[in-house]
PDB file of N, CA and C in Angstrom:
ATOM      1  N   UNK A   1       0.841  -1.188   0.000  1.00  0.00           N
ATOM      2  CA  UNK A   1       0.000   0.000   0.000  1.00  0.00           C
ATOM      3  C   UNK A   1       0.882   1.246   0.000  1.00  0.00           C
ATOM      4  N   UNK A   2       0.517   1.927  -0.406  1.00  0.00           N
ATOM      5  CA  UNK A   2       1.489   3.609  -1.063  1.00  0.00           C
ATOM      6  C   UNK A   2       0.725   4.227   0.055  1.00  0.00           C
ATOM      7  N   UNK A   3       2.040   4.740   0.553  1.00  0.00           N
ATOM      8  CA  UNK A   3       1.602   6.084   1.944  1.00  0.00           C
ATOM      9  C   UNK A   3       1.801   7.252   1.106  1.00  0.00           C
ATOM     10  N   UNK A   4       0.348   7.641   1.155  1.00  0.00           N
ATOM     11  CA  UNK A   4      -0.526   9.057   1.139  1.00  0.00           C
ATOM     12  C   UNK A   4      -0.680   9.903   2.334  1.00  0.00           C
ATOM     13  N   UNK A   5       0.208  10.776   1.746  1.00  0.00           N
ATOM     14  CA  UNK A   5      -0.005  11.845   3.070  1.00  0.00           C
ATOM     15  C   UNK A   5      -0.817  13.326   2.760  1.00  0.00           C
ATOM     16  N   UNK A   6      -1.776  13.458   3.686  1.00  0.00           N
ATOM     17  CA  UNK A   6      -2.539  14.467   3.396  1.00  0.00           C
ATOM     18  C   UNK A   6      -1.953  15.722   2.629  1.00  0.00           C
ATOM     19  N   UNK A   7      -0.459  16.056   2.756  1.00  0.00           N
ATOM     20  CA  UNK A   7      -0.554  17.124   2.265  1.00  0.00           C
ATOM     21  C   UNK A   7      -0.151  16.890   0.625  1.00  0.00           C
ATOM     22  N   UNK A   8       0.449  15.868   0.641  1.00  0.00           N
ATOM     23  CA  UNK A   8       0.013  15.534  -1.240  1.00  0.00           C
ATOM     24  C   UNK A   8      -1.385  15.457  -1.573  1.00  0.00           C
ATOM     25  N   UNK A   9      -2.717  15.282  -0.752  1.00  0.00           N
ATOM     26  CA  UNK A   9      -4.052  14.814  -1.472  1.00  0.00           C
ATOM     27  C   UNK A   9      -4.412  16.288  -1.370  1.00  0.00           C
ATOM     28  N   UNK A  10      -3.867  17.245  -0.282  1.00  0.00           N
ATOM     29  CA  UNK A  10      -4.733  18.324  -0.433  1.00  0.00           C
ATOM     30  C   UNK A  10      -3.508  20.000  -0.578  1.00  0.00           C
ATOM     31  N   UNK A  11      -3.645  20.292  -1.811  1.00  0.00           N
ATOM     32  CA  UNK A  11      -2.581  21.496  -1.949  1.00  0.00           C
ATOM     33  C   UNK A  11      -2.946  22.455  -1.234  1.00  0.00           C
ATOM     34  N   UNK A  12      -3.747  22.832  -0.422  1.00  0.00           N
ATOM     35  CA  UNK A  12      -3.515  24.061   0.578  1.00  0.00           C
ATOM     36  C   UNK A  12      -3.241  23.883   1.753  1.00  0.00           C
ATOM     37  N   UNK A  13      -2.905  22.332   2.535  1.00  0.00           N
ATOM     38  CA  UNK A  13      -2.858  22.141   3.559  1.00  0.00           C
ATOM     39  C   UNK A  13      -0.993  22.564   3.750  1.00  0.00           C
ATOM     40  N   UNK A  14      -0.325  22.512   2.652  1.00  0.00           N
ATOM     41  CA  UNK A  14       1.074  23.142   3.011  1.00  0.00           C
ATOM     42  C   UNK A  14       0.752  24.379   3.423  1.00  0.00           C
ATOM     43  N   UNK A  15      -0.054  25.491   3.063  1.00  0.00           N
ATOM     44  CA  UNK A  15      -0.426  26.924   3.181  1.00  0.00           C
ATOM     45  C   UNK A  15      -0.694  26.744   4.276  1.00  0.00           C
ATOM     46  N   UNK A  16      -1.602  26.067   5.011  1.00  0.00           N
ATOM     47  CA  UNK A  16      -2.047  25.966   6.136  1.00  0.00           C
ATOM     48  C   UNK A  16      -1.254  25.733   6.776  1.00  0.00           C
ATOM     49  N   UNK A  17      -0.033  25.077   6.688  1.00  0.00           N
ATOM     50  CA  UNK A  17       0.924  24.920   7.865  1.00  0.00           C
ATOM     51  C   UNK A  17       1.826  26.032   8.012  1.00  0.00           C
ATOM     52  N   UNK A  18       2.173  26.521   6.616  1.00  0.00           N
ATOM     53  CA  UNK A  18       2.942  27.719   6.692  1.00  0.00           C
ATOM     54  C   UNK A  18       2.246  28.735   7.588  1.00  0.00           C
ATOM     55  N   UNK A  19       1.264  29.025   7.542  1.00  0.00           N
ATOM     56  CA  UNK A  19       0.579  29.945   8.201  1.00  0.00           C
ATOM     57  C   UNK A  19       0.170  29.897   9.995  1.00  0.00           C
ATOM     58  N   UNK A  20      -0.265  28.469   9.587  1.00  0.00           N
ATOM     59  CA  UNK A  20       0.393  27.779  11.265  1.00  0.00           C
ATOM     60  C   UNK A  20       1.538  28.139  12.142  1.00  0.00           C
ATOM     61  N   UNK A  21       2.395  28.088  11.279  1.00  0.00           N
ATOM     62  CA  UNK A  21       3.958  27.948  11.808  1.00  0.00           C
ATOM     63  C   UNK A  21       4.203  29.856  12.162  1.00  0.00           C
ATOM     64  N   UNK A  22       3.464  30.247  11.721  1.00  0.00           N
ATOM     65  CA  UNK A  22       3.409  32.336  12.168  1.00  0.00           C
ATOM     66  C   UNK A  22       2.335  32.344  12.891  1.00  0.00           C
ATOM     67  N   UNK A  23       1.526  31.537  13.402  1.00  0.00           N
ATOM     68  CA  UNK A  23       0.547  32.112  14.614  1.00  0.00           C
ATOM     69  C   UNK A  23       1.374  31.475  15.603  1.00  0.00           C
ATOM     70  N   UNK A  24       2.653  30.588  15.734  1.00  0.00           N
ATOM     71  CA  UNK A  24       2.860  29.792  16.496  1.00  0.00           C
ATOM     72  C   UNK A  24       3.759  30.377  17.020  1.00  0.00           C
ATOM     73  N   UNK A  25       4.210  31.293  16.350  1.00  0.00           N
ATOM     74  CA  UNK A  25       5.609  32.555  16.828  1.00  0.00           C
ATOM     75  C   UNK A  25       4.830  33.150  17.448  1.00  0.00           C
ATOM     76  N   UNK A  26       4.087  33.704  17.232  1.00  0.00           N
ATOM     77  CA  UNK A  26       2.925  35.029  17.713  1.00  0.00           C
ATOM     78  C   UNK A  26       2.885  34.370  19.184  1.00  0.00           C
ATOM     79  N   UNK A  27       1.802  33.165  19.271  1.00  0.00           N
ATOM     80  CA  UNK A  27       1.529  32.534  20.600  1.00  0.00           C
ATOM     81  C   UNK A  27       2.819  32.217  21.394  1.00  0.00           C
ATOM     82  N   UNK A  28       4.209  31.502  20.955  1.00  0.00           N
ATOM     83  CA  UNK A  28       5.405  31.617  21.596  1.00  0.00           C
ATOM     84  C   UNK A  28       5.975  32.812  22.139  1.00  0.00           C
ATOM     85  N   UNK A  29       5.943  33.872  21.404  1.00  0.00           N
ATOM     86  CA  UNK A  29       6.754  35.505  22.064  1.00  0.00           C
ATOM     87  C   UNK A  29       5.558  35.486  23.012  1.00  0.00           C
ATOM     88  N   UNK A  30       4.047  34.996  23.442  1.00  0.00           N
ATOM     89  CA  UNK A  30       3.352  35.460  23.715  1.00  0.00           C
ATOM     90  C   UNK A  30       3.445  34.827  25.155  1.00  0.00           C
ATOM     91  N   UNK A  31       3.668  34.153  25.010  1.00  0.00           N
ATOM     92  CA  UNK A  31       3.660  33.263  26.042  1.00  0.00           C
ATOM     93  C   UNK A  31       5.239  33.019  27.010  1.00  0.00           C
ATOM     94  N   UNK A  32       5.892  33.812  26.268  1.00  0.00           N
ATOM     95  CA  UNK A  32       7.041  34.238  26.722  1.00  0.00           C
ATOM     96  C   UNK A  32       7.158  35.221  27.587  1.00  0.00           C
ATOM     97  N   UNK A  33       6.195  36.418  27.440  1.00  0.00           N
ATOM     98  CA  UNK A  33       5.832  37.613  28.281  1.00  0.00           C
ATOM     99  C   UNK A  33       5.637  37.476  29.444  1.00  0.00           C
ATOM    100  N   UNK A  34       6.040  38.592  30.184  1.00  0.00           N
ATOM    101  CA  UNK A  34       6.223  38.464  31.581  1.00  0.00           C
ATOM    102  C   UNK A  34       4.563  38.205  32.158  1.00  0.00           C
ATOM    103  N   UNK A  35       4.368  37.525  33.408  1.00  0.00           N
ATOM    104  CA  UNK A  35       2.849  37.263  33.712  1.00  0.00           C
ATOM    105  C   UNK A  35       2.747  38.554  34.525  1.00  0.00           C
ATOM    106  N   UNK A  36       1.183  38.994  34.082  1.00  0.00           N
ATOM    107  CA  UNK A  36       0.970  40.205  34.672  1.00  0.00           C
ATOM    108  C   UNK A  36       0.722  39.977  36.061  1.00  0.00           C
ATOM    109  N   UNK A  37       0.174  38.963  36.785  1.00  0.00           N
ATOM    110  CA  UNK A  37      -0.185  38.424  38.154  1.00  0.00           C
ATOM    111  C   UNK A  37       0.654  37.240  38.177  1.00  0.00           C
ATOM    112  N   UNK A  38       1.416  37.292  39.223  1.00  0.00           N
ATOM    113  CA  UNK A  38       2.228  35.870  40.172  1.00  0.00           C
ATOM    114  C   UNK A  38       1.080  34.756  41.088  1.00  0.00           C
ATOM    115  N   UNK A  39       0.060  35.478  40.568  1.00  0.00           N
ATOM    116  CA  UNK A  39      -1.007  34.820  41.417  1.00  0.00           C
ATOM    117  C   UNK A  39      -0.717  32.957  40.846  1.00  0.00           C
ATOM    118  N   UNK A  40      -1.243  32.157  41.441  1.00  0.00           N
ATOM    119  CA  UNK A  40      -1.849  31.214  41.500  1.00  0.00           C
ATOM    120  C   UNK A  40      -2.507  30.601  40.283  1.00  0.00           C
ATOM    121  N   UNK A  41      -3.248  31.509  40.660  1.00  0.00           N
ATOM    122  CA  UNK A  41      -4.360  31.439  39.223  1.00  0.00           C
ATOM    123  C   UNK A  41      -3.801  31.401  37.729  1.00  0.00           C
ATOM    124  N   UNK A  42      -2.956  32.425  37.778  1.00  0.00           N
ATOM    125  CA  UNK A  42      -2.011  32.913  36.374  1.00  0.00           C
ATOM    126  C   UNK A  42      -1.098  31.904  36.190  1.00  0.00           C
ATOM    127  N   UNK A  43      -0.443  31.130  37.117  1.00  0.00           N
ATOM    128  CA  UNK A  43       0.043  30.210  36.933  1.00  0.00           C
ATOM    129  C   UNK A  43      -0.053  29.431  36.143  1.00  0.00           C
ATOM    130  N   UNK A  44      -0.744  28.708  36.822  1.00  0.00           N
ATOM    131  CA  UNK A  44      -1.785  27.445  36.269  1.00  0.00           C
ATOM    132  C   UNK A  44      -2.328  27.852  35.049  1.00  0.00           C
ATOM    133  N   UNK A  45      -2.569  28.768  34.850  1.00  0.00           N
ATOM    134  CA  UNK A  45      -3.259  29.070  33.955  1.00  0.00           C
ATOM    135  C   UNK A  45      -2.582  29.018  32.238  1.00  0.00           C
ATOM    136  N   UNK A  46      -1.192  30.305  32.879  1.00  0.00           N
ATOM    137  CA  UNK A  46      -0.422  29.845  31.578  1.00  0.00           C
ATOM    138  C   UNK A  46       0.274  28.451  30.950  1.00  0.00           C
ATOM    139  N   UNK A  47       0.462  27.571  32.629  1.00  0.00           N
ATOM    140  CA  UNK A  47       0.950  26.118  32.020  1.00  0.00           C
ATOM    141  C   UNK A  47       0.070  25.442  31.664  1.00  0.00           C
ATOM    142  N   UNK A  48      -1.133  25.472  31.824  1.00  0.00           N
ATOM    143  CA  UNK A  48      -2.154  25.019  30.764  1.00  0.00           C
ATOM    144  C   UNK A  48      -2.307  25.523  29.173  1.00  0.00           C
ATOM    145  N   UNK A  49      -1.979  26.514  29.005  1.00  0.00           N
ATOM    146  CA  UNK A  49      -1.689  27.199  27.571  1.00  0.00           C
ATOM    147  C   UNK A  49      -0.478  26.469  27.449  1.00  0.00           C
ATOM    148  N   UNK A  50       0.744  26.634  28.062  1.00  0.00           N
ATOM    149  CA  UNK A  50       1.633  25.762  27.139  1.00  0.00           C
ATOM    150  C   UNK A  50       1.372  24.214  26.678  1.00  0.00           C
ATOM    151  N   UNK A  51       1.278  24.030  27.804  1.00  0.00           N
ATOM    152  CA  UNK A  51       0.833  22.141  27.303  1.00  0.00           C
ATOM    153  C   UNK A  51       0.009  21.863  26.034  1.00  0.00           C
ATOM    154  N   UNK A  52      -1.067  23.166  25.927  1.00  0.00           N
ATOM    155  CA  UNK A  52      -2.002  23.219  24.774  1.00  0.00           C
ATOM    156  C   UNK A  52      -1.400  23.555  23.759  1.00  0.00           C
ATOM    157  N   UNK A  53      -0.242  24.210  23.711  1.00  0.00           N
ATOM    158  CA  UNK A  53       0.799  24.403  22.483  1.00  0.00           C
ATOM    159  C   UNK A  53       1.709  23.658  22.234  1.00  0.00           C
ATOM    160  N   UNK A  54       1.753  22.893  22.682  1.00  0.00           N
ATOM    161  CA  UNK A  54       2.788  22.221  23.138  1.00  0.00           C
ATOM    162  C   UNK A  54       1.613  20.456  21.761  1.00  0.00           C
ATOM    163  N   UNK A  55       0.376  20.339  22.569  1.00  0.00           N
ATOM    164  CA  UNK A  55      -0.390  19.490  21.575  1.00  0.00           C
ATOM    165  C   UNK A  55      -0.529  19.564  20.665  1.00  0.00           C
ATOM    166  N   UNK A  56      -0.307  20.980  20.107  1.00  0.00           N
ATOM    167  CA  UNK A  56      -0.944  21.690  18.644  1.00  0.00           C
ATOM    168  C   UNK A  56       0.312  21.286  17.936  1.00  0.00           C
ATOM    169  N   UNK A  57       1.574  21.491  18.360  1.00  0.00           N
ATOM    170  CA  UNK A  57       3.092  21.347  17.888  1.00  0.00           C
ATOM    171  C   UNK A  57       2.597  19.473  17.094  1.00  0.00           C
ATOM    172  N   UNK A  58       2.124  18.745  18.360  1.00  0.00           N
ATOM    173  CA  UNK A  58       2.162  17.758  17.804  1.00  0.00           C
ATOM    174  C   UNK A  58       1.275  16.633  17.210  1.00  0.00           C
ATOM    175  N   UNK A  59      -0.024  17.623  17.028  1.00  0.00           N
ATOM    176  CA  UNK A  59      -0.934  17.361  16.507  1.00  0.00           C
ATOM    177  C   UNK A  59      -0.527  17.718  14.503  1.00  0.00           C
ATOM    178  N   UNK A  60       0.282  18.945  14.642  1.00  0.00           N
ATOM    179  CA  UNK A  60       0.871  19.051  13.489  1.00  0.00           C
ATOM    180  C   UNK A  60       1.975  17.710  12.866  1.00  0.00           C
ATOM    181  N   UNK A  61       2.717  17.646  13.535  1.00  0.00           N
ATOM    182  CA  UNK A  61       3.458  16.512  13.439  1.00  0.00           C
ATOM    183  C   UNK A  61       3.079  15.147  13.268  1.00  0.00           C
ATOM    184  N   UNK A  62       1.904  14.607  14.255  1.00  0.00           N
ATOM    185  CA  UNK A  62       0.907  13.830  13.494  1.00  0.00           C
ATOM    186  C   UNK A  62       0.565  13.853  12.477  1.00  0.00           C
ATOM    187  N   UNK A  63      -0.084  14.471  12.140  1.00  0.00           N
ATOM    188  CA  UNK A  63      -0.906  14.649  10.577  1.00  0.00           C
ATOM    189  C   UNK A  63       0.290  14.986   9.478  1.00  0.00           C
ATOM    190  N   UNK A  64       1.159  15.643   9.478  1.00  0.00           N
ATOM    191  CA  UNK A  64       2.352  15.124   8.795  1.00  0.00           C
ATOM    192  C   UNK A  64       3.214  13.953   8.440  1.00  0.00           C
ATOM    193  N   UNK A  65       2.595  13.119   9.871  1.00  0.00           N
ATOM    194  CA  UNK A  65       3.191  11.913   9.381  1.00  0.00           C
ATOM    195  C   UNK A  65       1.781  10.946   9.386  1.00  0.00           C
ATOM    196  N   UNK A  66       1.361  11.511   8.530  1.00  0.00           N
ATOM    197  CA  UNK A  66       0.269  10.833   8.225  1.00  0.00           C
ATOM    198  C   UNK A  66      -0.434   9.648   9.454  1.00  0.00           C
ATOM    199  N   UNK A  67      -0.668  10.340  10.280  1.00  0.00           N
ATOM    200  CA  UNK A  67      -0.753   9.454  11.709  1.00  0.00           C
ATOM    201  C   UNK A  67      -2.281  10.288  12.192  1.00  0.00           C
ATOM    202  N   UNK A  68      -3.175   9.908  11.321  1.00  0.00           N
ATOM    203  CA  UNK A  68      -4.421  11.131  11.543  1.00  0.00           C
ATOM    204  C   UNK A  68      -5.491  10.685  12.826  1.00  0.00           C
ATOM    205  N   UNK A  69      -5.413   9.166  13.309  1.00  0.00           N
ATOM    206  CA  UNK A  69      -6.112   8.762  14.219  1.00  0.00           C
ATOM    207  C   UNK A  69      -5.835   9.395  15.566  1.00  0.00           C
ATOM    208  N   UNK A  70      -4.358   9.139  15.873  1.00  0.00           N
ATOM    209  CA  UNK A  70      -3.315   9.983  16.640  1.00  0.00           C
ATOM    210  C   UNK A  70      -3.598  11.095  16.852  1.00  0.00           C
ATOM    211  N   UNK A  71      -3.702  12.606  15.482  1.00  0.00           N
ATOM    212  CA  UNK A  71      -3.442  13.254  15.391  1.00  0.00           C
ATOM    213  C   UNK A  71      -5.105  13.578  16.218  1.00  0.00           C
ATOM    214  N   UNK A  72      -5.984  12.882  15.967  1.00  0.00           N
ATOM    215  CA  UNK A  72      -7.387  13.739  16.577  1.00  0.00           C
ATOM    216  C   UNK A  72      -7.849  13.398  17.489  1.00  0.00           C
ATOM    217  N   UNK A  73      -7.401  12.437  18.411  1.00  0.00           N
ATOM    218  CA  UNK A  73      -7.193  12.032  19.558  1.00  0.00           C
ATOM    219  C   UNK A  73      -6.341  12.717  20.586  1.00  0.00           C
ATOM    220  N   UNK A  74      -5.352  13.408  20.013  1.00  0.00           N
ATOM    221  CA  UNK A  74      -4.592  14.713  20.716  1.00  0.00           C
ATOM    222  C   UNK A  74      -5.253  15.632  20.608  1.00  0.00           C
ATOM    223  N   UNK A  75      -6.027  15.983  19.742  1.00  0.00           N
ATOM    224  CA  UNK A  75      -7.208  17.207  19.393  1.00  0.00           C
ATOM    225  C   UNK A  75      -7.756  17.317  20.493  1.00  0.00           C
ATOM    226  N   UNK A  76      -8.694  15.761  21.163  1.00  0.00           N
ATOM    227  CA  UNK A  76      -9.374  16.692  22.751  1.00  0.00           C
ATOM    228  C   UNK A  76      -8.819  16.581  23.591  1.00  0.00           C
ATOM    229  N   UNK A  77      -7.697  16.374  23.874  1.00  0.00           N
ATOM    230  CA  UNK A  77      -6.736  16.514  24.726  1.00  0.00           C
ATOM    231  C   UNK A  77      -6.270  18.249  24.846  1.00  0.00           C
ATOM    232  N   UNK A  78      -6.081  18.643  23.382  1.00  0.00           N
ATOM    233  CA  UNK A  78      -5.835  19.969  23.224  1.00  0.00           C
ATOM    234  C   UNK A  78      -7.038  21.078  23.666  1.00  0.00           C
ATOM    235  N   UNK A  79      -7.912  20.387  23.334  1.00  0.00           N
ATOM    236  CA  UNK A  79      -9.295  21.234  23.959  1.00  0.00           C
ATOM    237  C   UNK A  79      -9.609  21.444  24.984  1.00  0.00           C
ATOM    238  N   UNK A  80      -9.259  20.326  25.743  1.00  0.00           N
ATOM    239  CA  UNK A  80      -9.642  20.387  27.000  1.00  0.00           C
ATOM    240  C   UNK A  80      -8.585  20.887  28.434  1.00  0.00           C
ATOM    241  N   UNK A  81      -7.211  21.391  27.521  1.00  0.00           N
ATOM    242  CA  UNK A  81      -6.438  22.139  28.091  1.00  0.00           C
ATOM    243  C   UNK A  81      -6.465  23.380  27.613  1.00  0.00           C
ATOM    244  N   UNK A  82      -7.279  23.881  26.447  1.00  0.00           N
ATOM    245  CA  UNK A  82      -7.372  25.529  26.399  1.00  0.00           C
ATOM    246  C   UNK A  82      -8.445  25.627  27.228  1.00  0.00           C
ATOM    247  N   UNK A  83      -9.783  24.629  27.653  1.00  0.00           N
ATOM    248  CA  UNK A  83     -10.537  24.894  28.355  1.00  0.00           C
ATOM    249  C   UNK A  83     -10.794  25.477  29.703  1.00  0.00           C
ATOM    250  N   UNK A  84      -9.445  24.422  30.153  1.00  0.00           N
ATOM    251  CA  UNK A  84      -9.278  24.719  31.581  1.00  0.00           C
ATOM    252  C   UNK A  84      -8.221  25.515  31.371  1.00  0.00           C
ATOM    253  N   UNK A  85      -7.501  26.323  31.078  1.00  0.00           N
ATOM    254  CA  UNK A  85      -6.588  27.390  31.124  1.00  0.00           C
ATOM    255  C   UNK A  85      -7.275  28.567  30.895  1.00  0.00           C
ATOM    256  N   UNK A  86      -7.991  28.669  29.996  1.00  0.00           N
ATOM    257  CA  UNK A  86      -9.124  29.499  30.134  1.00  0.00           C
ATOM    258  C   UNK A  86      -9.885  29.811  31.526  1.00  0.00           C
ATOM    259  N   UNK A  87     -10.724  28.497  31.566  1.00  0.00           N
ATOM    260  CA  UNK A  87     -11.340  28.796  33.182  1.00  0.00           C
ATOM    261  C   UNK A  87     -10.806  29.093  33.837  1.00  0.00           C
ATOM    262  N   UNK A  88      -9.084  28.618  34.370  1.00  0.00           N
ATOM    263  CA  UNK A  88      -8.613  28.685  35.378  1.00  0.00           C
ATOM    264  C   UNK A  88      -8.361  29.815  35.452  1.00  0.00           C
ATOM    265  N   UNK A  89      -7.852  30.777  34.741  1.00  0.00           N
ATOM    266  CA  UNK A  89      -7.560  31.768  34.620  1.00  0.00           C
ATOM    267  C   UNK A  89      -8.752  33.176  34.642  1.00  0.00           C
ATOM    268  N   UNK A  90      -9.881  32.656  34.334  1.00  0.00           N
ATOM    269  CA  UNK A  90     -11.059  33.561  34.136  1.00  0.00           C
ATOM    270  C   UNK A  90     -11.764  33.635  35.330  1.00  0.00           C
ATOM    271  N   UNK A  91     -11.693  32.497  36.175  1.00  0.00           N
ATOM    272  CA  UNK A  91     -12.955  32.127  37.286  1.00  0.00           C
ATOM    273  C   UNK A  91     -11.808  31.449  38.743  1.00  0.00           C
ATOM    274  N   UNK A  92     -12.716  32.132  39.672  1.00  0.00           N
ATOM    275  CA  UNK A  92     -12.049  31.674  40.836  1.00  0.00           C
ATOM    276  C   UNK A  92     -12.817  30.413  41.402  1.00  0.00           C
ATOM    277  N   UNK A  93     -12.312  29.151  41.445  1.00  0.00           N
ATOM    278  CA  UNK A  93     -13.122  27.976  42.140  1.00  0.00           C
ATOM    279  C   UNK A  93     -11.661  27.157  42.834  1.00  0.00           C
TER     280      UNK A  93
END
């Protein structure tokens, strides 16, 4: 069987990564920035954003290597750490 990888079946998904790969700088310098609160909250909060970038890195890498079951199975993994980095960060519980 001939390995087909998505970005030979679909010509804009290279665009899509290129373009990927510059929101990913954006979110890295971003996340590099000093935290405006030492709180607790902010904490947690931003290491939940990394971990979630940290999935996206290799949710890309999945699907590059043509590993797409993988790749969307890290998907709610990824969701459910912008979720709670979000909350944690938005709401006091």
């Amino acid at each position: 069987m001939e390995d087909v990888r998505l970005s030979d079946m679909e010509p804009g998904f290279s665009t899509l990564m290129k373009r990927s790969k510059k929101l990913d700088k954006v979110v890295e310098d971003f996340l590099l920035e000093p935290l405006y609160d030492e709180s607790e909250r902010y904490i947690v909060s931003r290491v939940m954003c990394s971990i979630s970038f940290e999935h996206a890195e290799s949710i890309k890498a999945l699907i590059d290597g043509n590993n797409l079951i993988s790749a969307t199975s890290l998907l709610r993994l990824q969701f459910e750490t912008v979720v709670r980095g979000a909350c944690r960060g938005a709401f006091r519980y």
